[in-house]
C-alpha atoms as a PDB file:
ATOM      1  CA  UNK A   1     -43.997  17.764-220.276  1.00  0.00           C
ATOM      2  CA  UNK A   2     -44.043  21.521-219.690  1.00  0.00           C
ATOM      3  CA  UNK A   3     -46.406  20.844-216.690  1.00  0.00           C
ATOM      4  CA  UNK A   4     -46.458  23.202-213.493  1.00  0.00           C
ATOM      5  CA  UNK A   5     -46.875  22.364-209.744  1.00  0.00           C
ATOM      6  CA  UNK A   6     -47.561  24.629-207.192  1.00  0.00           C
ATOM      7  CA  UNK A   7     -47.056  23.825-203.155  1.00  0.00           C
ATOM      8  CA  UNK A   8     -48.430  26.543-200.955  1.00  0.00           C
ATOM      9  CA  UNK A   9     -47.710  27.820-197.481  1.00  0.00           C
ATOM     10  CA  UNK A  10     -44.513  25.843-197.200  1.00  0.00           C
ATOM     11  CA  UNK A  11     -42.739  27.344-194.009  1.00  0.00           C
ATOM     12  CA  UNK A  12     -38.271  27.455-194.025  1.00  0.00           C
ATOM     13  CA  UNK A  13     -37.095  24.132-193.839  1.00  0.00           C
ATOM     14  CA  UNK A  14     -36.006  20.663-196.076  1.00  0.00           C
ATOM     15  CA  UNK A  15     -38.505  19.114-198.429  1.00  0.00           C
ATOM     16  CA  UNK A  16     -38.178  15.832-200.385  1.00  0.00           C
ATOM     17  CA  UNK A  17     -40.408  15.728-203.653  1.00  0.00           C
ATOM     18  CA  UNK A  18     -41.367  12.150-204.476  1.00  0.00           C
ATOM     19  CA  UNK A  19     -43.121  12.146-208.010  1.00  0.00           C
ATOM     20  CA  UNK A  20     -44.903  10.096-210.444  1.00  0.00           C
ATOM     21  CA  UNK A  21     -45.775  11.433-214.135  1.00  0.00           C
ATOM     22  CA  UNK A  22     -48.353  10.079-216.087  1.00  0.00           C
ATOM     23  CA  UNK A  23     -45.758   7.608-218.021  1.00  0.00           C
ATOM     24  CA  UNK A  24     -45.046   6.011-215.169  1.00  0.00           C
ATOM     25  CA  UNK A  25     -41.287   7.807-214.605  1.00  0.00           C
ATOM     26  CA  UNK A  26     -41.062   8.132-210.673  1.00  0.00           C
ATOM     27  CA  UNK A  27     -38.427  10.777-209.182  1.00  0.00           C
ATOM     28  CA  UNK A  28     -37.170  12.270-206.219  1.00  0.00           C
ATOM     29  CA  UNK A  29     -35.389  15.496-205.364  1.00  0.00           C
ATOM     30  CA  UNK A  30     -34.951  17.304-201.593  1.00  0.00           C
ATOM     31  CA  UNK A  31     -35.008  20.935-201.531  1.00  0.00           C
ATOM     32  CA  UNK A  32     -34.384  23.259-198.669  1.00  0.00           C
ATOM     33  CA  UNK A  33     -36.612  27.243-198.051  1.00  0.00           C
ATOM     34  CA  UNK A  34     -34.143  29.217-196.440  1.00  0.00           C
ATOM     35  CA  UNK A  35     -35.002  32.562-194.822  1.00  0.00           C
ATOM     36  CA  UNK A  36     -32.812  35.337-195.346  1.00  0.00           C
ATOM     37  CA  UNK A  37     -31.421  37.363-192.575  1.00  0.00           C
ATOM     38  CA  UNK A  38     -33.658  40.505-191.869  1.00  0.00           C
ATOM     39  CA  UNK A  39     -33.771  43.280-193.952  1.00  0.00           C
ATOM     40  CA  UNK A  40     -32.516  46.842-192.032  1.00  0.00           C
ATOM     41  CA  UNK A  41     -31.881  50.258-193.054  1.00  0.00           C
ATOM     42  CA  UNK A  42     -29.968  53.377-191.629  1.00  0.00           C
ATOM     43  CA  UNK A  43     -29.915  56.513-192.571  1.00  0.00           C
ATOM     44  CA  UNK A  44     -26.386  58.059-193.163  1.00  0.00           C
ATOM     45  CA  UNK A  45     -26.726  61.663-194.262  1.00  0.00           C
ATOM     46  CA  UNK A  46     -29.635  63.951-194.049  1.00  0.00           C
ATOM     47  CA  UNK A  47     -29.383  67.568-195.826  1.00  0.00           C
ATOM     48  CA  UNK A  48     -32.055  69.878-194.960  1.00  0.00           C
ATOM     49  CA  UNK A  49     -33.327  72.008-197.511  1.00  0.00           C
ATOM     50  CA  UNK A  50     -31.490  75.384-198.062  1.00  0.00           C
ATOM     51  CA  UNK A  51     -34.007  78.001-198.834  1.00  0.00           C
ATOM     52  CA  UNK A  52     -38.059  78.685-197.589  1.00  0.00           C
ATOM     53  CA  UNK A  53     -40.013  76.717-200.057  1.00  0.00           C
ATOM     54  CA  UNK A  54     -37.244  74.730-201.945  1.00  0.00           C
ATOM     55  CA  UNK A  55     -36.918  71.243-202.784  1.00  0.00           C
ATOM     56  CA  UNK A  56     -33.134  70.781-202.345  1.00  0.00           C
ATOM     57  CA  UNK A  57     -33.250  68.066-199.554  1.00  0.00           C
ATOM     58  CA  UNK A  58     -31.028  65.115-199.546  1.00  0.00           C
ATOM     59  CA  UNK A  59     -30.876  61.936-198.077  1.00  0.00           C
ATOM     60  CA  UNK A  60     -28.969  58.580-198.093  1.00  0.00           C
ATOM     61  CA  UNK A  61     -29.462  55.796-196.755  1.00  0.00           C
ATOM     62  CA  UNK A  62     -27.892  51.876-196.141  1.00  0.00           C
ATOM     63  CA  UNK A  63     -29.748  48.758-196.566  1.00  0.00           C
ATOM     64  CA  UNK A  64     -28.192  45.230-195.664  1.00  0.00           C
ATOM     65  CA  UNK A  65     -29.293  41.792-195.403  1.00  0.00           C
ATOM     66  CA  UNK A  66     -31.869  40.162-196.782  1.00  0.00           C
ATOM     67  CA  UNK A  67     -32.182  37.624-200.242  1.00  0.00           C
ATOM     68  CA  UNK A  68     -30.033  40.485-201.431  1.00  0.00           C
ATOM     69  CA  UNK A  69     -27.085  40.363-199.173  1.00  0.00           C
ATOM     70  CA  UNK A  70     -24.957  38.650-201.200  1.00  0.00           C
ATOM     71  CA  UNK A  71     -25.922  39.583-204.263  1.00  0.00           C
ATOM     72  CA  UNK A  72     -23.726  42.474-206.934  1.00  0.00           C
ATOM     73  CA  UNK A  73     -25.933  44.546-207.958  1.00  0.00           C
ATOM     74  CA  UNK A  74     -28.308  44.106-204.848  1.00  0.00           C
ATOM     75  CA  UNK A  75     -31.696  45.810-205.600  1.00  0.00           C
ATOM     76  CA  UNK A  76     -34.176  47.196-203.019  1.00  0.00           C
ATOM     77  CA  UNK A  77     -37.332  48.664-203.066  1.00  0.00           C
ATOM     78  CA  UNK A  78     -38.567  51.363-201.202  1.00  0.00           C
ATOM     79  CA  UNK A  79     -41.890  53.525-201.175  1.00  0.00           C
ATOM     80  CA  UNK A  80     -41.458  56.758-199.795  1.00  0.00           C
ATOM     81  CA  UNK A  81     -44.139  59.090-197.845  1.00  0.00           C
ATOM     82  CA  UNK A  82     -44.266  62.851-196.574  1.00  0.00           C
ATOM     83  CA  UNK A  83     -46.394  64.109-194.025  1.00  0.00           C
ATOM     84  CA  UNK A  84     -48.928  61.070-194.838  1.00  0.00           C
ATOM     85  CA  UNK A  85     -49.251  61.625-198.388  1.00  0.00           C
ATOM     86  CA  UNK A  86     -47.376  59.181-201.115  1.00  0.00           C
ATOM     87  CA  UNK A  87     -44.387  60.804-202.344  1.00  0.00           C
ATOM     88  CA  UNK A  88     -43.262  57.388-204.553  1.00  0.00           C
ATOM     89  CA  UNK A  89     -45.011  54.222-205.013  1.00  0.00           C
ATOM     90  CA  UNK A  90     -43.098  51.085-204.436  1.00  0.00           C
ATOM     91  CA  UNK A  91     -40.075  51.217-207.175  1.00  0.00           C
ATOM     92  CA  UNK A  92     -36.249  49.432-207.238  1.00  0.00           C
ATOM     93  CA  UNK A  93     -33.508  50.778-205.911  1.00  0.00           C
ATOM     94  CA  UNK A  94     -30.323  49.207-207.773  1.00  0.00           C
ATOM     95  CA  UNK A  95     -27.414  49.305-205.468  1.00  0.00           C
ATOM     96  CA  UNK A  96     -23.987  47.477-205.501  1.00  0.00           C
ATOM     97  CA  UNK A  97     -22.792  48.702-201.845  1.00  0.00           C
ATOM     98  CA  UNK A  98     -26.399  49.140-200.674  1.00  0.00           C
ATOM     99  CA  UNK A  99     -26.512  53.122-200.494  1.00  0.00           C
ATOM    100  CA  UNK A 100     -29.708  54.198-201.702  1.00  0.00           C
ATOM    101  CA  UNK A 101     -29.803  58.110-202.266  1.00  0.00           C
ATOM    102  CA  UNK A 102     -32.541  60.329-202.496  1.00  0.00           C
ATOM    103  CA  UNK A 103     -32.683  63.987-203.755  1.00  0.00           C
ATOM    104  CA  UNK A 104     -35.064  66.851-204.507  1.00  0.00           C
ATOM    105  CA  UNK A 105     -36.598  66.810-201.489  1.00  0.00           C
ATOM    106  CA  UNK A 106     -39.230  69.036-199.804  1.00  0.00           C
ATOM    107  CA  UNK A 107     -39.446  70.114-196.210  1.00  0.00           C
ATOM    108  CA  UNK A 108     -41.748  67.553-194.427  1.00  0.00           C
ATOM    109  CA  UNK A 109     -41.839  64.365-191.575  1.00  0.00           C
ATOM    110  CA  UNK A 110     -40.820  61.633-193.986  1.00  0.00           C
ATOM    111  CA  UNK A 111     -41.068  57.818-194.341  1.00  0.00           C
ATOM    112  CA  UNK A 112     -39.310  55.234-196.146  1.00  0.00           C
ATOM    113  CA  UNK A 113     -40.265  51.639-196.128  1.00  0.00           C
ATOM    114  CA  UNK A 114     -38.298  49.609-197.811  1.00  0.00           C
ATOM    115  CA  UNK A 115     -37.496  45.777-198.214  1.00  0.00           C
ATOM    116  CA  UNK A 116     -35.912  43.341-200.507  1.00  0.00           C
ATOM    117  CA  UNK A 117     -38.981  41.529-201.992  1.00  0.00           C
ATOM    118  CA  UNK A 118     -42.592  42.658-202.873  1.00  0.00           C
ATOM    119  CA  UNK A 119     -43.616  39.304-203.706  1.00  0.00           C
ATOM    120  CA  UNK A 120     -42.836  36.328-201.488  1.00  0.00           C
ATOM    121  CA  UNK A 121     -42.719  33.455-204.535  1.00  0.00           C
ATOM    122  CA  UNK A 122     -40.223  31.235-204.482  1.00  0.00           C
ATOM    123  CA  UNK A 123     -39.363  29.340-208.038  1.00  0.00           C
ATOM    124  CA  UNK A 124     -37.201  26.736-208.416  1.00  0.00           C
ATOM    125  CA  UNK A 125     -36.802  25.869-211.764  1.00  0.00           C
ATOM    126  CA  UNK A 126     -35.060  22.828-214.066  1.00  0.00           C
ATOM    127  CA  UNK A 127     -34.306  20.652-210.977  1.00  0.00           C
ATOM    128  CA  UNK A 128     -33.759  17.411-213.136  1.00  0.00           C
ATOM    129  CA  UNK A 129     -37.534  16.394-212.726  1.00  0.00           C
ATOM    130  CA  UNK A 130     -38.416  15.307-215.683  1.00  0.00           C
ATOM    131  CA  UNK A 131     -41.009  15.075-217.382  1.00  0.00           C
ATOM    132  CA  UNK A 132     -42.127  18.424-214.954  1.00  0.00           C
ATOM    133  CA  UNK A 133     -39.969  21.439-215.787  1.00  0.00           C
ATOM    134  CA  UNK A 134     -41.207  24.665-213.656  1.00  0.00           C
ATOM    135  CA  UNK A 135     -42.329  24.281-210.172  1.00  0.00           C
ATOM    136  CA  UNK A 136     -43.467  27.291-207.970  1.00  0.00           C
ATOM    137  CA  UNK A 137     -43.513  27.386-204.232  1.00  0.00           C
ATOM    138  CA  UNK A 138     -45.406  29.457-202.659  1.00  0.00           C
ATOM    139  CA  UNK A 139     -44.033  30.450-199.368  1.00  0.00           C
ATOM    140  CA  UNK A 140     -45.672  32.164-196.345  1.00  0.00           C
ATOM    141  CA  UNK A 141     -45.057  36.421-196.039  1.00  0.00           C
ATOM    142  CA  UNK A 142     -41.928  36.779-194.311  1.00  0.00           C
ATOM    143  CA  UNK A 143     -43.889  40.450-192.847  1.00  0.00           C
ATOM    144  CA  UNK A 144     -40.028  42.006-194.079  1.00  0.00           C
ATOM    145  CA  UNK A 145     -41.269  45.861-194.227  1.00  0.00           C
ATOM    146  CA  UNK A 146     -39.918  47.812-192.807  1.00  0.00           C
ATOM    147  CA  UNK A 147     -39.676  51.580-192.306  1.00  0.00           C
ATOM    148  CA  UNK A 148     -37.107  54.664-191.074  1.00  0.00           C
ATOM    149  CA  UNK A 149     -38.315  58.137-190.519  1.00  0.00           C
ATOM    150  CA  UNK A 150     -36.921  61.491-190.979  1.00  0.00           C
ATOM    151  CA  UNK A 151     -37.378  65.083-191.049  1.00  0.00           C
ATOM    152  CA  UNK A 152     -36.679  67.371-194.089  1.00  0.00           C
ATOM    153  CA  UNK A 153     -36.541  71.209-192.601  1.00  0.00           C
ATOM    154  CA  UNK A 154     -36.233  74.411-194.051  1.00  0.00           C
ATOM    155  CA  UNK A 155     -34.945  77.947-192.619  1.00  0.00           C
ATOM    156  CA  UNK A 156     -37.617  80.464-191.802  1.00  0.00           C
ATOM    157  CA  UNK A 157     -39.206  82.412-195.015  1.00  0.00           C
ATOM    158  CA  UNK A 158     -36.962  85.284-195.258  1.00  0.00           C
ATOM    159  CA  UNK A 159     -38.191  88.601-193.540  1.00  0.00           C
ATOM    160  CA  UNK A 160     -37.758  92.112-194.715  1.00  0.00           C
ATOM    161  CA  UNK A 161     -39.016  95.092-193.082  1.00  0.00           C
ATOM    162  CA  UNK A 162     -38.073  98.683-195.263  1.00  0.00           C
ATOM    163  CA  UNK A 163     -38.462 102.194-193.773  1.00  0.00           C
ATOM    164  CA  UNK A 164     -37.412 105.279-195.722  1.00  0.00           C
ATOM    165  CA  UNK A 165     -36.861 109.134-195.246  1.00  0.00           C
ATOM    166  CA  UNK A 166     -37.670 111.265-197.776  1.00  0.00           C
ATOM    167  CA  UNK A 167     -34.769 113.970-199.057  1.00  0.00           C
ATOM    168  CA  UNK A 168     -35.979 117.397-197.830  1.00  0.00           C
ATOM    169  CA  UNK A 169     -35.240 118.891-201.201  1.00  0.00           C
ATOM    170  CA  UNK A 170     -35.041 117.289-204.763  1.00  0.00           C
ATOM    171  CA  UNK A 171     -31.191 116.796-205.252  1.00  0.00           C
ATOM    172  CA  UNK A 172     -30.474 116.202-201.641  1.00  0.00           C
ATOM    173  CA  UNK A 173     -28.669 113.368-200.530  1.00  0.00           C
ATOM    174  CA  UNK A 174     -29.950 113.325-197.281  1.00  0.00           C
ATOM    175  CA  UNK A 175     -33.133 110.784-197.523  1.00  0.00           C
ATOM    176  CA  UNK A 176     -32.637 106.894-196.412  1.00  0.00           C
END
């Protein structure tokens, strides 16, 4: 009771489970690894940054498919980079439509890579095989990164260029 099996590198497809605990009980049970359809992403709005220097960028994007296709709240996760250096390590992105939005952003070549699983483990748990309760299967990567890229730009830093006249007498109006 309470034991734990684990069957690696299973590829998608229908396994039967014959079992025999150490009280003699014998079971079966047939299971199937599915794989989900691809994970993709588009990017629906982009909003450049509105002054030199700021940090007003905007973007939003769509994901679809994957385990999370059917799923309300889906959640995917996404790692974002600008001009090679790592703006956000790997974190969730909770969605119920799939729009994933992203704000404060500075000027710079961007990527996203996103997908709908950082770990690969499949459990299947309380399958009426007694006297064995949790069984793990370990399934091969599905390699379901994947990655858009964008550009966040800014206007040109503002330029000012001042010339002046002096007035000809104190009290004149006549300097600019």
């Amino acid at each position: 009771s309470g034991s734990k099996l684990a069957i690696q590198d299973l590829e998608v497809g229908t396994y039967t489970l014959d079992w025999v605990s150490a009280d003699e009980c014998e079971g079966q049970t047939t299971f199937t690894i599915v794989a989900p359809s691809a994970v993709t992403g588009v990017i629906n709005t982009l909003n450049n940054v509105s002054c030199p220097g700021g940090n007003d960028g905007q973007v939003e994007f769509t994901f679809t498919g994957g385990w999370e296709e059917n799923k309300d709240p889906k959640i995917y996760f996404t790692e974002i980079v600008r001009d090679g250096v790592l703006v956000q390590n790997w974190a969730p992105q909770v969605t119920s439509n799939g729009v994933v939005n992203r704000s404060n952003l500075q000027a710079g070549d961007y990527t996203v890579y996103f997908t709908d699983r950082v770990n690969e483990e499949l459990f299947i748990q309380n399958l009426a095989l007694a006297p064995l309760t949790n069984y793990v299967f370990e399934t091969k990567g599905f390699d379901c990164i994947n990655q858009l890229n964008f550009t966040i730009t800014e206007p040109d830093p503002f330029e000012l260029n001042l010339t002046s006249t002096v007035a000809v007498c104190q009290g004149d109006t006549n300097g600019e």
